[in-house]
C-alpha atoms as a PDB file:
ATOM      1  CA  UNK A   1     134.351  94.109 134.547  1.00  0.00           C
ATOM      2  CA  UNK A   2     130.525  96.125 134.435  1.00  0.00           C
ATOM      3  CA  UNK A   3     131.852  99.723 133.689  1.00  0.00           C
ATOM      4  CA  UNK A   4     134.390 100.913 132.297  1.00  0.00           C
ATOM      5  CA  UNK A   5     137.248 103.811 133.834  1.00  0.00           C
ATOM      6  CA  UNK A   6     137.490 107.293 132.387  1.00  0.00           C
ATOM      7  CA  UNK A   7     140.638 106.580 130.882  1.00  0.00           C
ATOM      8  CA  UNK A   8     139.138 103.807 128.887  1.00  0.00           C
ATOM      9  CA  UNK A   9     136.803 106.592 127.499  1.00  0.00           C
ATOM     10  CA  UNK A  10     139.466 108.658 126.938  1.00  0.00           C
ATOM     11  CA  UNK A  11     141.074 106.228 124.760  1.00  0.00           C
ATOM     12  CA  UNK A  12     137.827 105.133 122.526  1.00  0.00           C
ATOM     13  CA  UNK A  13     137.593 109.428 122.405  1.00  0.00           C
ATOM     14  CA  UNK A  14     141.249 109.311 121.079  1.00  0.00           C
ATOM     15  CA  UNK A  15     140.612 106.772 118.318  1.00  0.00           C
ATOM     16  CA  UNK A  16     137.621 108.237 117.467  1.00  0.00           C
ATOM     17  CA  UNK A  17     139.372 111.466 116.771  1.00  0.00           C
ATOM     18  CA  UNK A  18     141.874 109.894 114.682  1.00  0.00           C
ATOM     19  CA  UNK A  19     140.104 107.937 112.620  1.00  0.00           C
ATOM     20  CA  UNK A  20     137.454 110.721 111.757  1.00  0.00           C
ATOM     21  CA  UNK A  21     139.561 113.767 112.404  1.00  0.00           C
ATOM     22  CA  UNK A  22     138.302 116.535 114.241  1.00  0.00           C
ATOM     23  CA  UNK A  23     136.580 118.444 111.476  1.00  0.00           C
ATOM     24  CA  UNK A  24     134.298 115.674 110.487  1.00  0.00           C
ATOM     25  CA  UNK A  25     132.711 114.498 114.179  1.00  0.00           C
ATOM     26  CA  UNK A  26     130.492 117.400 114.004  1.00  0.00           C
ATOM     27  CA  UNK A  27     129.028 116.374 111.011  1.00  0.00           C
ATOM     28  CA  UNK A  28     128.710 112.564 111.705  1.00  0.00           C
ATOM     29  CA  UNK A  29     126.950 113.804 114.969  1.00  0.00           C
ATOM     30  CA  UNK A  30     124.625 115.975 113.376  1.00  0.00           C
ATOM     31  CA  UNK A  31     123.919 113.352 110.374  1.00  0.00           C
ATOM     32  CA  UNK A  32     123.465 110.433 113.351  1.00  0.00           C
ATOM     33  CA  UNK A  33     120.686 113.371 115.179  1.00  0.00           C
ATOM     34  CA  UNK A  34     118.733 113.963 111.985  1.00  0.00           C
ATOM     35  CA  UNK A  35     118.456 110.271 111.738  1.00  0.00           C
ATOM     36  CA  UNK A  36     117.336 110.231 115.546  1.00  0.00           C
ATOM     37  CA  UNK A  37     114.617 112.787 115.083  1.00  0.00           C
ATOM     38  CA  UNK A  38     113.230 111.453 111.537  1.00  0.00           C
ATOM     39  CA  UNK A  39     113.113 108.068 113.292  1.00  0.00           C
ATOM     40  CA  UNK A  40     111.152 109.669 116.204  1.00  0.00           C
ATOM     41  CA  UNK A  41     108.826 111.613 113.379  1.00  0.00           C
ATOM     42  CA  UNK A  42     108.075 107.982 111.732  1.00  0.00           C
ATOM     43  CA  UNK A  43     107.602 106.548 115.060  1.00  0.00           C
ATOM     44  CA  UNK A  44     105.003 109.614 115.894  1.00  0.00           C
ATOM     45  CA  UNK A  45     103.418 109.193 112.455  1.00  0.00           C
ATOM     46  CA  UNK A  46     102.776 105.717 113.053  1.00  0.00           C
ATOM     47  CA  UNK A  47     101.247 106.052 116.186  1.00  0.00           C
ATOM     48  CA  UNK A  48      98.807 108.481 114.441  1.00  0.00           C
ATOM     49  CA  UNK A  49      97.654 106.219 112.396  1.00  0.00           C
ATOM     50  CA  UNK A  50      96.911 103.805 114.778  1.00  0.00           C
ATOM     51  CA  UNK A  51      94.653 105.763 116.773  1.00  0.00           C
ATOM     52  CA  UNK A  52      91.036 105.477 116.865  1.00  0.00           C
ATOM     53  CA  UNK A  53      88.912 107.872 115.081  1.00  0.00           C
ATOM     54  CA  UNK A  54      91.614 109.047 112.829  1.00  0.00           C
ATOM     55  CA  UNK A  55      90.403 110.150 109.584  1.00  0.00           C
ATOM     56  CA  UNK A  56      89.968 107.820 107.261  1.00  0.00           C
ATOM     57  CA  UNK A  57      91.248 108.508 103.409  1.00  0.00           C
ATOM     58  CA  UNK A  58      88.814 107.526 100.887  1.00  0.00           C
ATOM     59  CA  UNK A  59      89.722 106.501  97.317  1.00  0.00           C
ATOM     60  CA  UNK A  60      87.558 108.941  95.106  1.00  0.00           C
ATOM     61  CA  UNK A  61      84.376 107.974  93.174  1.00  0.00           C
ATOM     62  CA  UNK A  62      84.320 104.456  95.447  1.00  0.00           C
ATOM     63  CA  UNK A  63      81.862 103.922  98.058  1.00  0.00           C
ATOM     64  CA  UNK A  64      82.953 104.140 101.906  1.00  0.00           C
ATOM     65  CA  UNK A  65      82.951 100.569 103.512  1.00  0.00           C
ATOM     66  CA  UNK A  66      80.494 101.204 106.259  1.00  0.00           C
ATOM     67  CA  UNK A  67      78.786  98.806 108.374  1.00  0.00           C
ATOM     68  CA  UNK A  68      75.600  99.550 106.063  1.00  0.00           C
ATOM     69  CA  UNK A  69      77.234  98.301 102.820  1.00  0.00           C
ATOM     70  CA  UNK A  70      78.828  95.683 104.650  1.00  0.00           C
ATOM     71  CA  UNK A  71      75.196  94.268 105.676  1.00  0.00           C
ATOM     72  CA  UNK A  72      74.023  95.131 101.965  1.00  0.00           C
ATOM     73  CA  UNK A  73      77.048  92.640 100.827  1.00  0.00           C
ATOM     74  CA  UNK A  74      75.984  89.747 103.287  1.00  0.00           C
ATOM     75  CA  UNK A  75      72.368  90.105 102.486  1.00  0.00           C
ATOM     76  CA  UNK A  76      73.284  89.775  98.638  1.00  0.00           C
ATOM     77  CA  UNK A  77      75.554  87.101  99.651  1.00  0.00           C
ATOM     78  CA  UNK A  78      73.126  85.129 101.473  1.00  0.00           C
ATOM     79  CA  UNK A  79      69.591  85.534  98.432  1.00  0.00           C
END
């Protein structure tokens, strides 16, 4: 009951090929990789991000949030 015989693959090949036709597996397969290898790219992208001393993107014309204006911020805070 764990794996299945060749000739059960041959039959899901069989249906598959009906039901889609010959002409149009190519393209499902290639449509079903670019989706594999933008999902890989995102995955990549996200793992950039994550990583320390990545470059951080600052908003123009505001101030970076360092650890100095951070203690400028508590020290107004706290007078």
């Amino acid at each position: 009951m764990g794996s299945f015989s060749i000739w059960h693959w041959i039959i899901v090949l069989l249906i598959v090929l009906l039901l889609f036709g010959a002409g149009k597996l190519p393209k499902v397969m290639g449509d079903l990789a670019k989706g594999v290898k933008s999902f890989k790219a995102g995955l990549q992208d996200d793992s950039d991000d994550a990583a320390p001393g990545n470059n951080a993107k600052t908003i123009p014309n505001q101030p970076a949030n360092t650890a100095e204006t951070a203690a400028k911020k508590d020290e107004a805070v706290r007078s």
